[in-house]
Every structure is written in structure tokens, then in C-alpha cells.
Protein backbone atom coordinates (compact mmCIF):
# COMPACT_ATOMS: atom_id res chain seq x y z
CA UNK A 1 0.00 0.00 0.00
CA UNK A 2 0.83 3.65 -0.55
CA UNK A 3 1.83 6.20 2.62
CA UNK A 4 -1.59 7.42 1.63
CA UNK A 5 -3.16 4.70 2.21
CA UNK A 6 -1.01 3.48 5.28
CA UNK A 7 -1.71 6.67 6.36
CA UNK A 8 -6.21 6.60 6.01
CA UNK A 9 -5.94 3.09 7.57
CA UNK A 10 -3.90 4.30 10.57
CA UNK A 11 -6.30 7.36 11.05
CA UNK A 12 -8.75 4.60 10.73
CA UNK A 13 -7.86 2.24 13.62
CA UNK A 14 -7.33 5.61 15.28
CA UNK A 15 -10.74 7.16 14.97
CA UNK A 16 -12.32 3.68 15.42
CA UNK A 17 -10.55 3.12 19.10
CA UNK A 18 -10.89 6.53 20.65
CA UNK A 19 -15.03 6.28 19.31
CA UNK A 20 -15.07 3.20 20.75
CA UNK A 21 -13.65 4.35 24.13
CA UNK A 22 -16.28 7.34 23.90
CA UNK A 23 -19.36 5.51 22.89
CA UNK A 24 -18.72 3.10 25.85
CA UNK A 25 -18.20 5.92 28.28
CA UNK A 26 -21.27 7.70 27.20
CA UNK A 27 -23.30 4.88 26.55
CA UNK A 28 -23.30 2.97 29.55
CA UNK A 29 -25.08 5.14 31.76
CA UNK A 30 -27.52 6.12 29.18
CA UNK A 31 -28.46 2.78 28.28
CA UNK A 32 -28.54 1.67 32.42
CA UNK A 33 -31.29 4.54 32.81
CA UNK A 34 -33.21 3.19 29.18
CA UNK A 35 -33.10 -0.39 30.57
CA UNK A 36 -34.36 1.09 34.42
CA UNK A 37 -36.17 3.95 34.21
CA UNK A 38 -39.95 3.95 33.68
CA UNK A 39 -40.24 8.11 33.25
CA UNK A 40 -42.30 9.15 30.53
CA UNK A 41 -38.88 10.67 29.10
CA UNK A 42 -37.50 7.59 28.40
CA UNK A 43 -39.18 7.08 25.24
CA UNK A 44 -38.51 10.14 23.10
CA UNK A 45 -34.86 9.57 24.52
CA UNK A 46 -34.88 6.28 23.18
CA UNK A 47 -36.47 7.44 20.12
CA UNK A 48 -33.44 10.20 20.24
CA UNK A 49 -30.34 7.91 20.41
CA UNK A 50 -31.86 5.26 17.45
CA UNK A 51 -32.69 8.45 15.25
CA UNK A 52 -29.48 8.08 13.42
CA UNK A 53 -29.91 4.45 12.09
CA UNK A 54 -32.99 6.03 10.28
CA UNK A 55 -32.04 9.05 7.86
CA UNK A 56 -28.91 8.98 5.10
CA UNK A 57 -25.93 9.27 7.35
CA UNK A 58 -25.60 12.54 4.89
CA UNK A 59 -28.48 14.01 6.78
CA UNK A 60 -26.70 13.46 10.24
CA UNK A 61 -23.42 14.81 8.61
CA UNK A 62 -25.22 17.77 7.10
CA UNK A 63 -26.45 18.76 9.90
CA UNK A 64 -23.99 18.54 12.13
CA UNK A 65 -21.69 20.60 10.11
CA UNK A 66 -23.87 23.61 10.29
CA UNK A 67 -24.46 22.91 14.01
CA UNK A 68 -20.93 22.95 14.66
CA UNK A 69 -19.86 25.89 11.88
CA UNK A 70 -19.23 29.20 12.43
CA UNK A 71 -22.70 30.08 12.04
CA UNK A 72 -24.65 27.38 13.74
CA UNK A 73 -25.07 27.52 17.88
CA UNK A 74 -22.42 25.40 19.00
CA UNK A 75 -19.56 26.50 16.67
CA UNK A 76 -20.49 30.26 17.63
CA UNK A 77 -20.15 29.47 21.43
CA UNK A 78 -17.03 27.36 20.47
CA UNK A 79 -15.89 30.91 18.59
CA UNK A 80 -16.72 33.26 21.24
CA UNK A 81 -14.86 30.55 24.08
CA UNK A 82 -11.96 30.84 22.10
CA UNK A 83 -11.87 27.60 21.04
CA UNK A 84 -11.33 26.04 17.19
CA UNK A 85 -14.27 24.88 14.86
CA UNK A 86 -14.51 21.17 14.91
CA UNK A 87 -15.80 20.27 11.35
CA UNK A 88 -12.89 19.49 8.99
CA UNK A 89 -10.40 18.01 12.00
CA UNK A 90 -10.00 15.01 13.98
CA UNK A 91 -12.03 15.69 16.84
CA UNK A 92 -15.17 16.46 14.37
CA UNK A 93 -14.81 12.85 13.12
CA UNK A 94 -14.63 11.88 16.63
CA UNK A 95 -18.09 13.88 17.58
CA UNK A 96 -19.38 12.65 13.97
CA UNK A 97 -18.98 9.17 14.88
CA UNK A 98 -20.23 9.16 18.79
CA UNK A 99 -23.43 10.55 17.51
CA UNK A 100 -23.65 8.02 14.39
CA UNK A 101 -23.03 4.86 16.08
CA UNK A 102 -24.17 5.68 19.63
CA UNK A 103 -27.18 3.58 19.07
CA UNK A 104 -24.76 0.03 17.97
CA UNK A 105 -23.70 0.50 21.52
CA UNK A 106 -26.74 1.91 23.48
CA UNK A 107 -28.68 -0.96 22.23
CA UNK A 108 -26.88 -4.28 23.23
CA UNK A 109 -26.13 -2.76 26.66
CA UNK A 110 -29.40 -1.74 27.40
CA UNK A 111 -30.57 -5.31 26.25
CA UNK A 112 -28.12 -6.71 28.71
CA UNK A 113 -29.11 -4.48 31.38
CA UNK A 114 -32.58 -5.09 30.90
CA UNK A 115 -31.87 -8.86 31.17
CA UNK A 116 -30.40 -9.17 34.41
CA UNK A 117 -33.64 -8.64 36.26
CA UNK A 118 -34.35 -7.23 39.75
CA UNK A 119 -32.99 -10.45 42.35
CA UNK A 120 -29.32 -9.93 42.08
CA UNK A 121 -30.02 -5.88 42.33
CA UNK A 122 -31.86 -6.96 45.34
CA UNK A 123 -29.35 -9.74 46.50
CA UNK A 124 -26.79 -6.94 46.65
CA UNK A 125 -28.81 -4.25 48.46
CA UNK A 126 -29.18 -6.39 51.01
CA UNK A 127 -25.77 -6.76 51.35
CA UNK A 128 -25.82 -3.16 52.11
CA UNK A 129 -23.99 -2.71 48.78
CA UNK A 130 -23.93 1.15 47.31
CA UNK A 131 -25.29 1.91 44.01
CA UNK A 132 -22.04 2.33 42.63
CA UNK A 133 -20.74 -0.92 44.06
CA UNK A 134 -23.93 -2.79 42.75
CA UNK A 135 -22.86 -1.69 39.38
CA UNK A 136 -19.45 -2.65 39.17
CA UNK A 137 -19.42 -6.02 40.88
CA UNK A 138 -22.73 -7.10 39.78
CA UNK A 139 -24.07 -5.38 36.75
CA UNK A 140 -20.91 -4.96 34.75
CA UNK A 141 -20.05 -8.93 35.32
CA UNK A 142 -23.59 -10.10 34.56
CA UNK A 143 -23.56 -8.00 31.85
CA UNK A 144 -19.82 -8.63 30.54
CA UNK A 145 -21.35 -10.00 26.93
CA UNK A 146 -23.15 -6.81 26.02
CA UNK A 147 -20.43 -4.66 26.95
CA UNK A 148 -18.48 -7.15 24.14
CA UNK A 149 -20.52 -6.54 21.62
CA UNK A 150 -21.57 -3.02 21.90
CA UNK A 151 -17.50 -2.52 21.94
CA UNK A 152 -17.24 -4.75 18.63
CA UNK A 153 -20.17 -3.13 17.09
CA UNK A 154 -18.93 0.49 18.09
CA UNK A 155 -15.31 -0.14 16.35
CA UNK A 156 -16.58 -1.85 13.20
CA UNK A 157 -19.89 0.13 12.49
CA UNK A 158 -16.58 3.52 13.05
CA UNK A 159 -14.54 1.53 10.68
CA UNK A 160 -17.12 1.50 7.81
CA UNK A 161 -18.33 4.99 7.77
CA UNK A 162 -18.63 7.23 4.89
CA UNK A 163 -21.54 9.95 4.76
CA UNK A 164 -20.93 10.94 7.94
CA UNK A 165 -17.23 11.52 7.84
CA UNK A 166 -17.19 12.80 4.51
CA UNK A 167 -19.60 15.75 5.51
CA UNK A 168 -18.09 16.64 8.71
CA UNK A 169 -14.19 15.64 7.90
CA UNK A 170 -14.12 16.46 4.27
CA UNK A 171 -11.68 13.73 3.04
CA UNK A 172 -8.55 15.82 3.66
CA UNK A 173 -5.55 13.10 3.21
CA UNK A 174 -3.62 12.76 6.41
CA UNK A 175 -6.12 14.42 8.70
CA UNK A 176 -9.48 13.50 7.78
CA UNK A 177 -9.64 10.58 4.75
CA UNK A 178 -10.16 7.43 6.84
CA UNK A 179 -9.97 3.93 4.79
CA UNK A 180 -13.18 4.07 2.99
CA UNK A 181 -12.71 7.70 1.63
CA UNK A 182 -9.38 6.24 0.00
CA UNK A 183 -11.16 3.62 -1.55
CA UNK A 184 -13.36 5.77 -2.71
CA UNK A 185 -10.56 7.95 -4.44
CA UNK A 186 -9.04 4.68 -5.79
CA UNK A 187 -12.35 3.83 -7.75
CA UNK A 188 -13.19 7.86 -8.89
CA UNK A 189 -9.34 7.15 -9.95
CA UNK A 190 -9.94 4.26 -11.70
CA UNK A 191 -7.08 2.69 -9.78
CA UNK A 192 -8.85 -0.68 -8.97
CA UNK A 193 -5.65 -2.57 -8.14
CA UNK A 194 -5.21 -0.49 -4.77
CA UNK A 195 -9.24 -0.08 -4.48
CA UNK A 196 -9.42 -3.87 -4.30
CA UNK A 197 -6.62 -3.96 -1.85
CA UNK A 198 -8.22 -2.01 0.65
CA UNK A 199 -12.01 -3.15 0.03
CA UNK A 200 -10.42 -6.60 0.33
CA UNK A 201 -9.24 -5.86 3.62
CA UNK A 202 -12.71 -4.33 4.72
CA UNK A 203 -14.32 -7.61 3.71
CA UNK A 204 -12.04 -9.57 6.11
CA UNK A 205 -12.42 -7.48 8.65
CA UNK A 206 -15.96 -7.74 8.30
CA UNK A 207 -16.14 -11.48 8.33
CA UNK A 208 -14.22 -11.48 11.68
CA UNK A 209 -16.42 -9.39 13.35
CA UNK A 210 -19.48 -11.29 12.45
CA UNK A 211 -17.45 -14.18 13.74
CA UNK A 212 -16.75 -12.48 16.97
CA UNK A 213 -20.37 -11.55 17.25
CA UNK A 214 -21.63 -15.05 16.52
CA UNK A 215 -19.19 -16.57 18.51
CA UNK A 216 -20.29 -14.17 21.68
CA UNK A 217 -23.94 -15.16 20.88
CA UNK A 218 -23.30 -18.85 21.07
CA UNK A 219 -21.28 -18.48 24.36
CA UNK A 220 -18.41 -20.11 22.95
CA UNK A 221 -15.12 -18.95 25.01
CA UNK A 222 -13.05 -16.56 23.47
């Protein structure tokens, strides 16, 4: 492969781990208070965090750009804070993709959640276990498989974005054009030789996370 390309699959990897990291961080507690809460909020916020798997992730991308661009509200407070627009950089991918696949995580954890049930919630309070302690030594282990494949799900769904990326990144080689913008410049190229390099990879990668998943599923060990 070219530095180019060496390059997009690097920023790739890159983009993918630190969403990853994010989406878990974010999504935990969001999806804990889906899976628990019976508040008459919980349903548009459920409705909120799934909106993304519905429109063209150009829609999402669109929008976001002129949310977070000089003109729109958040890149004006960002402006007047002294701080640096985020569309075209890193961190706008990074904000791009928490939004976009926030629901590949928020949805197998709140499934997992949801599955554990009330006795071992119970078993532990009357332990005289805190909140905090319930959720670390009995939720988190109970619910080890979800947080598995909301972290697989998280990287790979980050690994094949486009629309999303290309609206808010802008496919600018070494700081925004993750793998499939390059391949994407390989085919408008007509270079198919290092298009089918790189879409080959993709395709492997995908079959080992379907593995992964199905392996999970079946409760094989890993």
C-alpha cells in the first residue's frame, strides 16, 4: 500500500478506538437509565439515540456541520470561548462518529441491562452494597457479553463509515480521509488494483467481526 493509504488506515484504527472508548463511556449510563427507568422521558430519549440508524448518514453529517460551523449555535459558542471549529479536523470525526453509532452501543447494553432482572439488584442491596458498588461487581459482570458486543459493534460500524465523515471531515488526506474515503478515491481514480486492496481488507475485517459476534452469541469462550 501507498503512505496514503497506510496513512487513512492508521487514522482509521485511530478514529475507530478513541469512538469506541467514547461511545462506551457515554453509553453505559444512558443505556442503564433506558433499561431502568420507567419516566415518561425515556421514550422520546430512546427514540433520540436510534434516530441516526434512520435518515442517510448525509443528513446526520449535514447537519452537524452547520451545528458545529461558524454560524450554527455550537460552533459560535465554540468561537466566542476561544476555542477552534470542529468540522474538517480530527475531533469532528470523533463527535461525527459518537453521535452516528451511539445507538450500535446503546442498544446491546441496554438489552443486557434489561436482562439481568431485579434479584441480584436486590441480592446486593441487602448486602448493604452502594449503588455504585452494585454496578461494578454485579451489573458490569452479569452484563460482561453486552459490553463485548456493543465494543465490537462500536469499532466496526466507526470503521465503515462514509456519509458521515465525509460531511463533517471532508476527506482531507492525512487528517481527515479514513480507509473508505481512500477507496473511494481509488475507484473515482480508476485505480482498482489499490481499491481492491483495501475493500479486500474491509471484507475480512468484516467477516471477523461477524465471527466475533456469533461466537459471543453462542457463548463459545473466546
Amino acid at each position: 500500500m501507498s503512505p496514503a493509504d497506510l496513512t487513512a488506515v492508521w487514522l482509521t484504527l485511530k478514529l475507530a478506538g478513541t469512538t469506541t472508548l467514547v461511545l462506551l463511556l457515554v453509553g453505559t449510563p444512558i443505556a442503564w437509565w433506558l433499561a431502568r427507568s420507567r419516566h415518561w422521558a425515556s421514550g422520546p430519549i430512546g427514540a433520540l439515540v436510534t434516530l441516526p440508524l434512520v435518515p442517510p448518514p448525509t443528513v446526520l453529517g449535514f447537519y452537524l456541520l452547520v451545528l458545529l460551523g461558524p454560524d450554527g449555535a455550537l460552533g459560535g459558542l465554540m468561537l466566542a470561548g476561544g476555542l477552534d471549529l470542529l468540522p474538517f479536523t480530527f475531533g469532528g470525526l470523533v463527535v461525527a462518529s459518537v453521535i452516528y453509532s451511539l445507538p450500535f452501543v446503546v442498544q446491546p447494553l441496554q438489552q443486557s441491562f434489561a436482562a439481568i432482572g431485579e434479584q441480584p439488584l436486590e441480592a446486593a442491596a441487602t448486602l448493604r452494597a452502594g449503588p455504585c458498588d452494585t454496578f461494578l461487581a454485579v451489573v458490569v459482570p452479569l452484563a460482561r457479553p453486552g459490553f463485548m458486543t456493543a465494543g465490537i459493534l462500536g469499532f466496526a460500524h466507526t470503521v465503515g463509515e462514509f456519509g458521515v465523515v465525509l460531511m463533517i471531515g471532508g476527506n482531507i488526506p492525512g487528517s481527515t480521509q479514513v480507509l473508505s474515503m481512500a477507496i473511494y478515491n481509488h475507484v473515482e481514480a480508476l485505480e482498482y488494483e489499490a481499491a481492491h486492496r483495501l475493500a479486500a481488507g474491509m471484507l475480512a475485517f468484516s467477516f471477523v467481526v461477524l465471527l466475533l459476534l456469533h461466537t459471543l452469541k453462542r457463548g463459545r469462550p473466546w
